[in-house]
Protein backbone atom coordinates (compact mmCIF):
# COMPACT_ATOMS: atom_id res chain seq x y z
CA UNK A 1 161.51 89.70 181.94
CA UNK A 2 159.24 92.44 184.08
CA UNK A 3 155.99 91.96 184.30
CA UNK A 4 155.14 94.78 181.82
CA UNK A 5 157.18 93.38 179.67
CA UNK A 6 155.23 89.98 179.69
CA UNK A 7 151.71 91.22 179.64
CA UNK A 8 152.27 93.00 176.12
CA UNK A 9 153.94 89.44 174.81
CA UNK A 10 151.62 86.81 173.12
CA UNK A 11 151.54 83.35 173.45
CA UNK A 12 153.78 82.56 170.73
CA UNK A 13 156.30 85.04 171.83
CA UNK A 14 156.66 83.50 175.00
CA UNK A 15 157.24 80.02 174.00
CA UNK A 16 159.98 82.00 171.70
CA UNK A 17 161.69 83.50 174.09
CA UNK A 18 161.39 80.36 176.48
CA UNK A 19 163.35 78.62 174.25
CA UNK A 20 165.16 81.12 172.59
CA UNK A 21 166.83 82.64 175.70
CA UNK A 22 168.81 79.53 177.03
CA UNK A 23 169.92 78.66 173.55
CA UNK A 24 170.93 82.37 173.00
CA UNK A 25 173.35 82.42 175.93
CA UNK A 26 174.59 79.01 174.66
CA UNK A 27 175.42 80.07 171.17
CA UNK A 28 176.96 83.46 172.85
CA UNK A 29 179.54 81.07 174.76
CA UNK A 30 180.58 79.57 171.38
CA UNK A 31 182.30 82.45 169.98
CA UNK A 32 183.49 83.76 173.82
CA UNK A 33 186.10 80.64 173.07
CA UNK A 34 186.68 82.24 169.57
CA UNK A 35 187.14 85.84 171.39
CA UNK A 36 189.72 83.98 174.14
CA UNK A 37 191.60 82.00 171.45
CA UNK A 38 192.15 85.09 169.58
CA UNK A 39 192.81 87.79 172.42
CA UNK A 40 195.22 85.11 174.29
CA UNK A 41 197.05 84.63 171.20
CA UNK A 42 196.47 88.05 169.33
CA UNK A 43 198.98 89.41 172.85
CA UNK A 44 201.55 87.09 171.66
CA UNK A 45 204.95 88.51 169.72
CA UNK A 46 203.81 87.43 166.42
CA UNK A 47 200.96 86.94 164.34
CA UNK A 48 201.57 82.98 163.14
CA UNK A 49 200.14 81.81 166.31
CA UNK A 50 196.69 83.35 165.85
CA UNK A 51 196.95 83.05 161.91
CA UNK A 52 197.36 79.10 162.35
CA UNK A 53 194.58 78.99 164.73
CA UNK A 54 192.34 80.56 162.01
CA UNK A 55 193.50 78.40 159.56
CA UNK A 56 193.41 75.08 161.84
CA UNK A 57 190.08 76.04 163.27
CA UNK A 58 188.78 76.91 159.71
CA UNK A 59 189.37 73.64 158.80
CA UNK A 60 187.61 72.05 161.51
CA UNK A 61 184.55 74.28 160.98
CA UNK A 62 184.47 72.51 157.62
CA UNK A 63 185.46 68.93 158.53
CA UNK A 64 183.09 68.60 161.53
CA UNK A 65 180.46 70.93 159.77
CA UNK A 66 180.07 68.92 157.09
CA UNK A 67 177.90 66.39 159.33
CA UNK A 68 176.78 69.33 160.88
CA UNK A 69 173.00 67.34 159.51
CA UNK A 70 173.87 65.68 162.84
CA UNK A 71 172.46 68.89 165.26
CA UNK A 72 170.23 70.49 162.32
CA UNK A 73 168.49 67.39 160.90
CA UNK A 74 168.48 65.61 164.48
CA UNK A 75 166.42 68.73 165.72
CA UNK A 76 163.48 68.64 163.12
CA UNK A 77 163.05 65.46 163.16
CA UNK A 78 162.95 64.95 166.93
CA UNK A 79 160.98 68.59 167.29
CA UNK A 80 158.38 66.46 164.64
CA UNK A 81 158.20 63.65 166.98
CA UNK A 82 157.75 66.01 169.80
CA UNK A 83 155.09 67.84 167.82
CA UNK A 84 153.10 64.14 167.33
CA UNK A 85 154.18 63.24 170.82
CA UNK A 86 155.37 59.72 169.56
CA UNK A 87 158.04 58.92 172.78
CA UNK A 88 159.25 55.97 171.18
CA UNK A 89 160.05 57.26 168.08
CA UNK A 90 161.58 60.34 169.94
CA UNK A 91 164.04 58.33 171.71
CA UNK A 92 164.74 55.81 168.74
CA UNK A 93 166.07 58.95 166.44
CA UNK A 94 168.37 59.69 169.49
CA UNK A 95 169.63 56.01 169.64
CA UNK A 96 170.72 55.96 166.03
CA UNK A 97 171.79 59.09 165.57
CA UNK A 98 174.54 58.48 168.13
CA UNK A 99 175.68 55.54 166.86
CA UNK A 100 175.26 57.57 163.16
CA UNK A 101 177.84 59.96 164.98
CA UNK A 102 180.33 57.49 166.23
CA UNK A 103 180.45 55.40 162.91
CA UNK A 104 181.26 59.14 161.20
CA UNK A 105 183.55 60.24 163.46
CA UNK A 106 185.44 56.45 163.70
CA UNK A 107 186.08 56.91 160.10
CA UNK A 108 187.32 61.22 160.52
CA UNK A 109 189.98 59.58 162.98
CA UNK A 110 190.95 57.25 160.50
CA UNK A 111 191.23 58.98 157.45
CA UNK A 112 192.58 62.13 159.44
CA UNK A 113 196.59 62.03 157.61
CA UNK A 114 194.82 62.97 154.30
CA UNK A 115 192.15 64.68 155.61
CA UNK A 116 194.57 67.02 157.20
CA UNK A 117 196.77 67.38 154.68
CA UNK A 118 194.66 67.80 151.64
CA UNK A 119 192.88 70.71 153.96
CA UNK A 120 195.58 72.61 154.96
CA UNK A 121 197.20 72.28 151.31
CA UNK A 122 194.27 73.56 149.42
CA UNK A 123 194.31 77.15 152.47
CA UNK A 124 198.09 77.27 151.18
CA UNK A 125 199.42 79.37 153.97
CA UNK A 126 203.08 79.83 154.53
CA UNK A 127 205.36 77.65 155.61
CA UNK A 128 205.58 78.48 159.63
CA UNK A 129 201.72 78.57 159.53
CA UNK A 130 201.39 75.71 157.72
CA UNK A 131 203.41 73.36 160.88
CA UNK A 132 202.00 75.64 163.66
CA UNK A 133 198.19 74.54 162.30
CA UNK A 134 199.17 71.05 161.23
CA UNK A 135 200.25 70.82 165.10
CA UNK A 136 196.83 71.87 165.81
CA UNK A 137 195.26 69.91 163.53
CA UNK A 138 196.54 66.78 164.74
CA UNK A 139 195.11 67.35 168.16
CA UNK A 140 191.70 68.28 167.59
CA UNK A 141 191.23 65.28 165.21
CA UNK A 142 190.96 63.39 167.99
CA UNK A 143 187.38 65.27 169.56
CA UNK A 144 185.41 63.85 166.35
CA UNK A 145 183.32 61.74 168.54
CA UNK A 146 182.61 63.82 171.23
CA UNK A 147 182.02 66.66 169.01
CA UNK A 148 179.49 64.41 166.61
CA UNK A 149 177.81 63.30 169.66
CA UNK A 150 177.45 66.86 170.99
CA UNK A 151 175.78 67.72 167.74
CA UNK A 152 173.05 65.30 168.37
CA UNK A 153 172.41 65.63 171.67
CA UNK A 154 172.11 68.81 171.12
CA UNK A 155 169.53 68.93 168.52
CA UNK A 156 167.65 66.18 170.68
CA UNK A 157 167.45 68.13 173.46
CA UNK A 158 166.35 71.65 171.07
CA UNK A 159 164.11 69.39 169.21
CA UNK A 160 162.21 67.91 172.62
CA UNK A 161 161.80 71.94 173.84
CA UNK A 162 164.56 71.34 176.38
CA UNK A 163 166.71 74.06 175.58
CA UNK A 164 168.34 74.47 178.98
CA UNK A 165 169.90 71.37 178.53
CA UNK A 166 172.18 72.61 176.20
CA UNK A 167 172.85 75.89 177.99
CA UNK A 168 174.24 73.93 181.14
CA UNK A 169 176.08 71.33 178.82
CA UNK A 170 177.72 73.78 176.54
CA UNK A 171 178.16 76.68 179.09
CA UNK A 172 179.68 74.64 181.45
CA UNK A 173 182.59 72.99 178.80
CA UNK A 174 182.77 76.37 177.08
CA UNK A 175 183.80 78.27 180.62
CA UNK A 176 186.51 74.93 181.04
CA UNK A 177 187.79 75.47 177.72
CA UNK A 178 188.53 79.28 178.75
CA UNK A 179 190.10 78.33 181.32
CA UNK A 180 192.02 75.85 180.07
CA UNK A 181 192.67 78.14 176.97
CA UNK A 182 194.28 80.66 179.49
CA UNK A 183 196.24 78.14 181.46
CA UNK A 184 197.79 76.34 178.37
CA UNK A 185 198.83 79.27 176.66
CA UNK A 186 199.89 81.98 178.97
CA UNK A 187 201.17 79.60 182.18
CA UNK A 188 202.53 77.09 180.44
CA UNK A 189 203.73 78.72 176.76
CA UNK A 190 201.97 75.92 174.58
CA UNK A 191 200.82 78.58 172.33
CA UNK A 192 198.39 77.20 169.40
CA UNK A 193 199.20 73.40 170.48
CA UNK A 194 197.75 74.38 174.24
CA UNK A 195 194.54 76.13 172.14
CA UNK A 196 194.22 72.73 170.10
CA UNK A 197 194.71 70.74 173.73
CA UNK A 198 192.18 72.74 175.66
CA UNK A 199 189.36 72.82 172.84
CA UNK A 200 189.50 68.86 172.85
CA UNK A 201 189.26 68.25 176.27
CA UNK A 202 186.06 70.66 176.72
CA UNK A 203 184.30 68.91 173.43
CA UNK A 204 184.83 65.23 175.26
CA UNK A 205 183.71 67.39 178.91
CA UNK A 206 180.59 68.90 177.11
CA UNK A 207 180.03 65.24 175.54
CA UNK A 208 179.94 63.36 178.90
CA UNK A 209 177.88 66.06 180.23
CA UNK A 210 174.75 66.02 177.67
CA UNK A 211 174.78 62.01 178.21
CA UNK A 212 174.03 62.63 181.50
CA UNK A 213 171.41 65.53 180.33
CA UNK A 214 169.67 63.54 178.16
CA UNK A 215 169.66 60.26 180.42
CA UNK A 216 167.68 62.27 182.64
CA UNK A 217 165.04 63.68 180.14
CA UNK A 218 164.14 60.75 178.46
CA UNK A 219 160.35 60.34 177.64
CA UNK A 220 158.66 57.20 178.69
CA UNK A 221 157.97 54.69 176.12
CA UNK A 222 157.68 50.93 175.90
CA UNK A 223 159.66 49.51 172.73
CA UNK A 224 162.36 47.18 173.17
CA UNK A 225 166.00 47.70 173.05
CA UNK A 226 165.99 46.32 169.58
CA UNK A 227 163.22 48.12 167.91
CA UNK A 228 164.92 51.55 169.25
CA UNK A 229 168.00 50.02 167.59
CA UNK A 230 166.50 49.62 164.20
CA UNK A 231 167.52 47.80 161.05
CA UNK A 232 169.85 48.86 158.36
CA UNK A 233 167.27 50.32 156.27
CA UNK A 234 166.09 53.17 159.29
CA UNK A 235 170.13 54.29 159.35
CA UNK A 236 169.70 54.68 155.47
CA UNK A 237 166.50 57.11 155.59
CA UNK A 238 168.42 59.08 158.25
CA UNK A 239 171.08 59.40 155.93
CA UNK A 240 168.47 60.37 153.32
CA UNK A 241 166.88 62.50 154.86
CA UNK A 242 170.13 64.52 155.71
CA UNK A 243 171.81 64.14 152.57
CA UNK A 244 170.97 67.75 151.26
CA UNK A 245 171.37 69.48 154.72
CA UNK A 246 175.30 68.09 154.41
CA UNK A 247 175.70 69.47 150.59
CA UNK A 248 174.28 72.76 152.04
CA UNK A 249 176.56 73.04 154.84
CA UNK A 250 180.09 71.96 152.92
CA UNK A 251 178.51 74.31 150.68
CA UNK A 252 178.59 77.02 153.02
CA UNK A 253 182.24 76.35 155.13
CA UNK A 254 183.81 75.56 151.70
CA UNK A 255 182.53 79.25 150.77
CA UNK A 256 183.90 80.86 154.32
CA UNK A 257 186.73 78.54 153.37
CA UNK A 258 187.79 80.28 150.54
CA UNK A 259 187.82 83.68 152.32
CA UNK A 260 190.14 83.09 154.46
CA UNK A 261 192.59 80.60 152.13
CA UNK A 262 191.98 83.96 149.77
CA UNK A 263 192.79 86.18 152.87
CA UNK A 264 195.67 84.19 153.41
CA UNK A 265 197.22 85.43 150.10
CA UNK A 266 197.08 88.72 150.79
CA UNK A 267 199.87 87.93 153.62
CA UNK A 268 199.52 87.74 157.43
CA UNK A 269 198.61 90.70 158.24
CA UNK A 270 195.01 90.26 156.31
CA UNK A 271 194.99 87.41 157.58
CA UNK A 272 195.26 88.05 161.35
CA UNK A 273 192.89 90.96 160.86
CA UNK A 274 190.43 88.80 158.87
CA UNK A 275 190.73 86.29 161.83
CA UNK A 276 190.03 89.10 164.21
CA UNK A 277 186.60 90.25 162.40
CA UNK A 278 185.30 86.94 161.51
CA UNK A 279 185.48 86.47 165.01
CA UNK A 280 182.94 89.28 165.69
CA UNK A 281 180.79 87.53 162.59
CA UNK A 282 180.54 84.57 165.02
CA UNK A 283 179.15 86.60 167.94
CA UNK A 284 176.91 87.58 165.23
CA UNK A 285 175.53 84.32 163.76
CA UNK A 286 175.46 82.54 167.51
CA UNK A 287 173.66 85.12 168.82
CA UNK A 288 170.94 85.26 166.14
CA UNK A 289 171.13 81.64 165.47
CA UNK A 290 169.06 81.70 169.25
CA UNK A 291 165.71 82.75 167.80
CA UNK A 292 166.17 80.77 164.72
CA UNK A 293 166.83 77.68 166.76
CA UNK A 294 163.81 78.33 168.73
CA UNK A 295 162.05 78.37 165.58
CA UNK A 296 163.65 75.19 164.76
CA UNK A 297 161.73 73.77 167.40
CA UNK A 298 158.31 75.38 166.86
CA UNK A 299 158.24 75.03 163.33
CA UNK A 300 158.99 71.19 163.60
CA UNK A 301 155.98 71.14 166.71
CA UNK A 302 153.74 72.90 163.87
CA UNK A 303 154.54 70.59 161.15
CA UNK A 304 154.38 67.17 163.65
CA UNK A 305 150.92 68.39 164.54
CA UNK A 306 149.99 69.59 161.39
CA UNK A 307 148.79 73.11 162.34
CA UNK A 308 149.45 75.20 159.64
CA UNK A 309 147.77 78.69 161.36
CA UNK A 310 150.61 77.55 164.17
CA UNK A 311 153.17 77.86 161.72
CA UNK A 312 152.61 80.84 160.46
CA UNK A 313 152.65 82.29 163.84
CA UNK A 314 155.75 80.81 164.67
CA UNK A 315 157.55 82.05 161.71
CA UNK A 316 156.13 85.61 162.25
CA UNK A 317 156.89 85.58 165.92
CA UNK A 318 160.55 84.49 164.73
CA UNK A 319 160.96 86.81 162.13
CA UNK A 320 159.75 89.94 164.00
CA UNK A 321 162.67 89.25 167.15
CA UNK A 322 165.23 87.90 164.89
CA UNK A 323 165.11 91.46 162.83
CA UNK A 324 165.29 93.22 166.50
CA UNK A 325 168.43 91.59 167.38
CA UNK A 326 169.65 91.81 164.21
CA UNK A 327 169.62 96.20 164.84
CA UNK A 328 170.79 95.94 168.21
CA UNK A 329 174.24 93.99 166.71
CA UNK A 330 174.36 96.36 163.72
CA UNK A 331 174.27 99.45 167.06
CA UNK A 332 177.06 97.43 169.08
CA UNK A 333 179.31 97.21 166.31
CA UNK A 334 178.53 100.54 164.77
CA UNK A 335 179.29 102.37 168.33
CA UNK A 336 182.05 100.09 169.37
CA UNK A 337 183.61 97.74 166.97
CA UNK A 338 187.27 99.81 167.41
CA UNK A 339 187.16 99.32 171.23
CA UNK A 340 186.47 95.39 170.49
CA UNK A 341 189.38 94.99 168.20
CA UNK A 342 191.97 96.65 170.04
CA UNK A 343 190.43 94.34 173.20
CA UNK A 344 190.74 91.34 171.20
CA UNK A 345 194.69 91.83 169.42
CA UNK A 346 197.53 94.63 171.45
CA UNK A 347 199.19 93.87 167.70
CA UNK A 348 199.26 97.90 166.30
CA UNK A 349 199.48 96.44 162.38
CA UNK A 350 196.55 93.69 163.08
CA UNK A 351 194.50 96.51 164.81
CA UNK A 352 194.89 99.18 161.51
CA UNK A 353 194.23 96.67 159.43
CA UNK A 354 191.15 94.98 160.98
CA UNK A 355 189.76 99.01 161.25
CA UNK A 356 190.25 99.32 157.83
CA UNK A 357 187.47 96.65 157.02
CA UNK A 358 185.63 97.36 159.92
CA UNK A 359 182.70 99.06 157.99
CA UNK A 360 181.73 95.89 156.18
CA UNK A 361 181.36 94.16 160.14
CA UNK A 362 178.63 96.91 159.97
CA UNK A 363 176.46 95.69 157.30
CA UNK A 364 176.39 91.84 158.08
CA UNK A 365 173.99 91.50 161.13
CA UNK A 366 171.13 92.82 158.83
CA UNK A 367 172.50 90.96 155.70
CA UNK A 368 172.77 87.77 157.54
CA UNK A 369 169.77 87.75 160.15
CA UNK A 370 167.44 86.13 157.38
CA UNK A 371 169.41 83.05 156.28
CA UNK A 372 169.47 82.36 159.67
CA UNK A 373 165.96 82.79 160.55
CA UNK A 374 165.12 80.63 157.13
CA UNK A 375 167.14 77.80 158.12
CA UNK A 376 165.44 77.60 161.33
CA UNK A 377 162.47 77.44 159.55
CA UNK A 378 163.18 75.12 157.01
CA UNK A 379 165.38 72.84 159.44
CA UNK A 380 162.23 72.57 161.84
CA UNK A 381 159.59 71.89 158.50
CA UNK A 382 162.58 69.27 157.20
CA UNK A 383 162.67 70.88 153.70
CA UNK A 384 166.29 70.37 153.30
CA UNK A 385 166.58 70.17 149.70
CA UNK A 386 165.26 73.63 149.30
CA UNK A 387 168.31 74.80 151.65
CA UNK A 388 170.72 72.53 149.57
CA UNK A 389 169.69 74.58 146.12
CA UNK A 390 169.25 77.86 147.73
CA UNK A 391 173.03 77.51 149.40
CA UNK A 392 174.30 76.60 145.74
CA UNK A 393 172.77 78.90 144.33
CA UNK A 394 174.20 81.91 146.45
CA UNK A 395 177.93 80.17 146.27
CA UNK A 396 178.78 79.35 142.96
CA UNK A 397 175.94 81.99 141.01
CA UNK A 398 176.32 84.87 143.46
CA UNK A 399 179.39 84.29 145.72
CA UNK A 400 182.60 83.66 143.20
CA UNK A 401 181.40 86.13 140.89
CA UNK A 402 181.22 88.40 142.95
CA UNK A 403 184.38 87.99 143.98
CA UNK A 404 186.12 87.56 141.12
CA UNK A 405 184.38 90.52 139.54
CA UNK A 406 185.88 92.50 142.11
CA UNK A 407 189.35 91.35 142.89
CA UNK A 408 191.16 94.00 142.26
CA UNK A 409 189.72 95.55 145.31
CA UNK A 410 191.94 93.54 147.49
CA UNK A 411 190.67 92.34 150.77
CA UNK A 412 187.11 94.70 150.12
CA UNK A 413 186.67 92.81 147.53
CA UNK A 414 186.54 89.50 149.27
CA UNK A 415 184.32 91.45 152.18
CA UNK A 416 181.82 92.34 149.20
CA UNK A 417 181.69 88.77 148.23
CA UNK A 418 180.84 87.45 151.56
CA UNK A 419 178.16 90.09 151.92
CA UNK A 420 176.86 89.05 148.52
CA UNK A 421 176.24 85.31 149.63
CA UNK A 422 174.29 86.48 152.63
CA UNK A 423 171.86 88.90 150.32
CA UNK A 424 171.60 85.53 148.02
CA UNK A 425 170.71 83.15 150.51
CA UNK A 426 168.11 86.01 151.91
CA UNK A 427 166.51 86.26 148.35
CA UNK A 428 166.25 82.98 147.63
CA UNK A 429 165.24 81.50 150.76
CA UNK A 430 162.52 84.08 151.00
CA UNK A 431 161.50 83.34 147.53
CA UNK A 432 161.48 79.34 148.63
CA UNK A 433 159.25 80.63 151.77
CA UNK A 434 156.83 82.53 149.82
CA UNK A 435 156.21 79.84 147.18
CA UNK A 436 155.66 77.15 149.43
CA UNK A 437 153.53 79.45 152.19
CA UNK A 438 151.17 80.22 149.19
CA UNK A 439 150.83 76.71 147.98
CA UNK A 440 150.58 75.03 151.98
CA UNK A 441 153.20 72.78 150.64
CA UNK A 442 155.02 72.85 154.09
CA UNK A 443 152.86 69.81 155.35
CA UNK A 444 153.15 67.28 152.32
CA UNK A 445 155.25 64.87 152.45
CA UNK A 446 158.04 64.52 149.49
């Protein structure tokens, strides 16, 4: 940043952009594996390969998403800690919420024959799709505890204000899983099984990586092995208190869910093309997701210290660059969303058909900027339920009406759906925001 820049920045927005810049370019390296997964595949002779990656990966955005409470809840609680600068209690969340992770993810690897199944049933896509992403499926089963861990340490480290830790942990597995990506399919022909192969072997690489981060970075404290451990009863209130950010987030994939398994009826072409765009909506929500995870953190710091003329700062100093970024997305796509697709699939009916739907790319940046920057504000202040009601509320009042209002639209009818749950989640969150803002109800405890 140049030094004109800086001088016309406050306070808070420095300590945004501290933290929001390293998380930013880690998000942005999420979907670049999205973006290789597709192009490397979208260059193959047919479409199956990079329609049962979207439906394989769809179902693991909902299987490990569901405990997704492990990154989100992890980081208000620890940014709380951080904000009250208790080190032992700090370091105790980050003990138990590991072996919270490994218990889950012991029990995903177990259950994973009707976990797969039921999933891949209830998308219904044909029959070569259907064993080319039960393939994949079977493979990436086996990252659940390296990704469950990942989600922790992650929202440990975002929580503490150490948000390079995650850059260099996820940047560095995200650029192996390119490569591997590239290797598997193109040199040795594995197709969607080499995708599958590669993706685990960079979760259990980024994994290793943040134990070693976070090793480092531990605070000092003086409580024993055993009262870090806990008792029975501290596992439970975790649970508790992450309860609602879990029916919020099946909430959510079950939603995206349902756009593709309803793509996926409209035959493979849709399908590919939907794959292709939804892509771009990942670019979208990792990139913004940056300044609402760095309100994650300064939110929780607010509410741990219980400085309420802090939190208002931090929300406005989120709000103002998360709108910002949102524009400058709405621009790129705007002035070159054609040149993306045809970079990301050489597939002439994929490309027509992805340009087709193309304008509706154009709306979501602005649509979707504010349920991000909500959830970052309501992950750091731990209100959870209200993001449990609000996401319910947009699904099943907003989202399937919408869509089945408008289904004989085809595919734009399941693009005005999706847009439909983002303006829902924006009203009501803001609503949720307003209400508690002008009753200070952000610091009790409930």
């Amino acid at each position: 940043m140049n030094p004109f820049a800086r001088r016309h920045l406050t306070r808070s927005d420095r300590q945004l952009w501290r933290l929001a810049w390293p998380l930013m370019l880690t998000n942005l390296t999420v979907p670049m594996l999205g973006l290789v997964d597709t192009a490397v595949l979208g260059h193959l002779e047919s479409p199956v390969y990079l329609g049962a990656v979207a439906i394989g990966a769809n179902l693991f955005s909902i299987l490990y998403w569901s405990f997704g409470f492990m990154r989100m809840g992890t980081t208000g609680l620890a940014a709380q800690a951080y904000g009250r600068r208790d080190a032992t209690a700090q370091v105790a969340l980050l003990l138990r919420s590991l072996l919270l992770a490994l218990a889950i993810a012991t029990i995903l690897i177990l259950l994973q024959t009707p976990l797969i199944r039921i999933g891949l049933t209830l998308m219904n896509p044909g029959p070569e799709v259907m064993a080319l992403a039960a393939e994949y499926a079977a493979i990436r089963i086996w990252s659940a505890p390296a990704v469950l861990a990942q989600y922790t340490l992650v929202g440990w480290l975002i929580g503490c204000q150490l948000p390079r830790g995650p850059m260099i942990m996820l940047i560095a597995a995200n650029g192996m899983n390119i490569i591997l990506d590239v290797t598997f399919v193109t040199v040795f022909g594995w197709n969607s099984r080499g995708v599958a192969l590669a993706t685990m072997i960079a979760e259990y690489s980024a994994a290793g990586l943040g134990l070693w981060l976070v090793w480092r970075r531990l605070p000092d404290h003086r409580a024993s092995f055993r009262t870090l451990l806990g008792q029975a009863v501290d596992y439970l209130a975790l649970i508790q208190v992450n309860r609602y950010l879990m029916v919020r987030t099946i909430t959510l994939l079950l939603a995206l869910a349902f756009f593709t398994a309803q793509g996926a009826q409209q035959g493979e072409q849709i399908l590919a093309a939907n794959a292709v765009l939804l892509t771009f909506l990942l670019v979208i929500s990792n990139g913004l997701d940056g300044f609402a995870n760095a309100a994650e953190a300064m939110v929780g710091q607010a509410v741990g210290g219980g400085s309420h003329s802090r939190f208002l700062v931090a929300c406005r100093t989120a709000a103002r660059w998360s709108l910002i970024g949102s524009l400058l997305l709405t621009v790129v796509f705007v002035l070159a969303g054609h040149w993306l697709i045809g970079l990301l699939t050489s597939i002439e009916e994929v490309r027509t058909t992805a340009r087709q739907f193309l304008p509706w790319l154009w709306l979501l940046p602005f649509t979707a900027v504010w349920g991000y920057l909500f959830d970052g504000i309501f992950i750091g202040a731990t209100r959870t339920r209200d993001m449990q009601n609000t996401m319910l509320f947009s699904a099943l009042v907003v989202f399937l009406p919408a869509w089945w209002l408008t289904t004989s639209w085809g595919n734009h009818g399941l693009w005005f759906a999706l847009i439909m749950l983002m303006d829902a989640r924006a009203v009501s969150m803001g609503t949720g925001f307003m209400v508690r803002t002008r009753n200070r109800s952000w610091f009790r405890h409930e």
